[in-house]
C-alpha atoms as a PDB file:
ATOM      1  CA  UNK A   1     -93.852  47.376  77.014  1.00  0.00           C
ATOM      2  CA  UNK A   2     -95.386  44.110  75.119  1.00  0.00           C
ATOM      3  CA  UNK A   3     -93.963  42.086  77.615  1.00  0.00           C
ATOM      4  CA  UNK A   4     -95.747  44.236  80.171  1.00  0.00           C
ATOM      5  CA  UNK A   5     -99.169  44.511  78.899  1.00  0.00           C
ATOM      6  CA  UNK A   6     -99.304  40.141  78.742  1.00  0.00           C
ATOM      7  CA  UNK A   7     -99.831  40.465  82.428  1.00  0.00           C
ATOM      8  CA  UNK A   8    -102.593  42.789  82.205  1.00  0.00           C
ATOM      9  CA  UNK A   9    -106.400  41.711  81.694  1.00  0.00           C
ATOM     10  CA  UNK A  10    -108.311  42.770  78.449  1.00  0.00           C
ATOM     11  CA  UNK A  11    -109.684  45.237  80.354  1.00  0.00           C
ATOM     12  CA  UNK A  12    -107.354  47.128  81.829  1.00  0.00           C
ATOM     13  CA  UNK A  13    -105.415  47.608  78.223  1.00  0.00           C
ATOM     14  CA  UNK A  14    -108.403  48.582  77.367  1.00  0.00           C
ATOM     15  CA  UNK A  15    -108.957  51.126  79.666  1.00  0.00           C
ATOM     16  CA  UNK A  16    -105.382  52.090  79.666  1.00  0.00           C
ATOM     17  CA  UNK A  17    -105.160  53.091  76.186  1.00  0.00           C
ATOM     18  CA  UNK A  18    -108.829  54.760  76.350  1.00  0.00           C
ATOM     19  CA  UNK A  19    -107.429  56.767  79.412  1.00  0.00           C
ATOM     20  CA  UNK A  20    -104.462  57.603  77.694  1.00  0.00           C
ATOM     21  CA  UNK A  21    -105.700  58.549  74.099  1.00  0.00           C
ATOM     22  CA  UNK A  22    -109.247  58.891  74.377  1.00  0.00           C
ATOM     23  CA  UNK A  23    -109.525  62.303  73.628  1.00  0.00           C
ATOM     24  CA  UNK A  24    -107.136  62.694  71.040  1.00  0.00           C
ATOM     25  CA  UNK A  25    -108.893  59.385  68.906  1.00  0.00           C
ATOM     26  CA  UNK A  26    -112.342  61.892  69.276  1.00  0.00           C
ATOM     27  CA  UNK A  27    -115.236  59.467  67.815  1.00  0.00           C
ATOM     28  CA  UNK A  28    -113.045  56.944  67.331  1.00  0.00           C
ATOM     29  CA  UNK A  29    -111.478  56.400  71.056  1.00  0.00           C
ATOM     30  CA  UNK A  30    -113.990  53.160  71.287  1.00  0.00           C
ATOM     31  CA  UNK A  31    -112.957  51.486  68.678  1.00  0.00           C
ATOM     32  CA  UNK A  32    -109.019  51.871  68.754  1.00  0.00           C
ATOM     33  CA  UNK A  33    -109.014  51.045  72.222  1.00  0.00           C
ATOM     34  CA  UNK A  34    -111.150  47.959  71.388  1.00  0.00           C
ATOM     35  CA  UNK A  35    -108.603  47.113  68.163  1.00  0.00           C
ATOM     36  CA  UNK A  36    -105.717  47.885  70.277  1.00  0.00           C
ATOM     37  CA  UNK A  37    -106.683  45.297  73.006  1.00  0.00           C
ATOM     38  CA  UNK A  38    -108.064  42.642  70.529  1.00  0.00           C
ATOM     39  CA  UNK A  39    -104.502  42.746  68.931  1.00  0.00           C
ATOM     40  CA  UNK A  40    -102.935  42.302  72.400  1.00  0.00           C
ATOM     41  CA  UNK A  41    -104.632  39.464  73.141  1.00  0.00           C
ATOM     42  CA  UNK A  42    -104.036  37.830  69.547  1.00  0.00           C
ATOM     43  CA  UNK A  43    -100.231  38.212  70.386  1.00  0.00           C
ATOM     44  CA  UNK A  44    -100.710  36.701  73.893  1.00  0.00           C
ATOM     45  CA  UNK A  45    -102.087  33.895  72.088  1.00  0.00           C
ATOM     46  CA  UNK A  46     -99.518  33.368  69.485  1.00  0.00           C
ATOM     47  CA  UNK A  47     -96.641  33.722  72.098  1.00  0.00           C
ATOM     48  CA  UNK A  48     -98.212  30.564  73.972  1.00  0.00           C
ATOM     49  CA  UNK A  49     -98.834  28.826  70.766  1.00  0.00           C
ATOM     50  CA  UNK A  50     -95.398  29.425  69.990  1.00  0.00           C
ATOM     51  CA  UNK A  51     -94.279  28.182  73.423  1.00  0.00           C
ATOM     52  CA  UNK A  52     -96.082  25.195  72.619  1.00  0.00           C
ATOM     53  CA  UNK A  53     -94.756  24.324  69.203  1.00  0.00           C
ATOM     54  CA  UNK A  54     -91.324  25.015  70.718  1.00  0.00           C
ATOM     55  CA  UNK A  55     -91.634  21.971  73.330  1.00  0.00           C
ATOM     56  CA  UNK A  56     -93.472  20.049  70.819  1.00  0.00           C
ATOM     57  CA  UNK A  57     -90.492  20.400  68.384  1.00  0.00           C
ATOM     58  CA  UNK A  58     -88.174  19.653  71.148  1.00  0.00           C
ATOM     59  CA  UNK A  59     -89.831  16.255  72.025  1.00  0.00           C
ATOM     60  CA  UNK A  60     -90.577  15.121  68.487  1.00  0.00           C
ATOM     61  CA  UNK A  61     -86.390  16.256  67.552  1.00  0.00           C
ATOM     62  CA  UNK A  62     -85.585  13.635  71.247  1.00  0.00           C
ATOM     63  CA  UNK A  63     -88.043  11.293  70.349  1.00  0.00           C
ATOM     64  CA  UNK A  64     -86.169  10.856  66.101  1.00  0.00           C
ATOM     65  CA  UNK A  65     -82.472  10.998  67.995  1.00  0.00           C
ATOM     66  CA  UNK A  66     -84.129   8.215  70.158  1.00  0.00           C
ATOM     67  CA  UNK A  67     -85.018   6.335  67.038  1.00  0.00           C
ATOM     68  CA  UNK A  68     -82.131   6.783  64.829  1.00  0.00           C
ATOM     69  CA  UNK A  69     -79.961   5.167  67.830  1.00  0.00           C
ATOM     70  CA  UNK A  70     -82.383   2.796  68.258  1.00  0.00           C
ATOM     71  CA  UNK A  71     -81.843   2.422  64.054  1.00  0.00           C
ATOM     72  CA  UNK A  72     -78.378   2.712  64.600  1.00  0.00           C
ATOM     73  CA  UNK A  73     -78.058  -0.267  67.361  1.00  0.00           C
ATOM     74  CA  UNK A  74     -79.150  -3.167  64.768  1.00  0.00           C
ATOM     75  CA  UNK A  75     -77.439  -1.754  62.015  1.00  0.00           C
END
């Protein structure tokens, strides 16, 4: 279902869960739908930071192998 809701737009999580919940949050349907999709899009963003630290780590870990050889051919 997390997976899912990445594709959709702030706004339609938004209105999703206010569709879906509104009237059992009462005065509060705003707000939890407006926490709920704020919290979606925070973990959008950490799964692409996460991608990004993943390929970083991968270069910098190929870029020290290519080093220690390099270290390793004038020894």
């Amino acid at each position: 279902m997390l997976q899912k809701s990445f594709k959709l737009e702030p706004h339609d999580v938004y209105n999703a869960i206010k569709q879906k919940y509104g009237d059992s949050l009462g005065d509060y349907d705003v707000l939890v739908s407006a926490l709920c999709t704020m919290i979606n899009t925070q973990q959008k963003i950490a799964a692409v930071n996460q991608q990004k630290f993943n390929q970083f780590a991968a270069q910098a870990q190929k870029r020290i192998a290519e080093l220690e050889a390099q270290l390793k051919d004038k020894s």
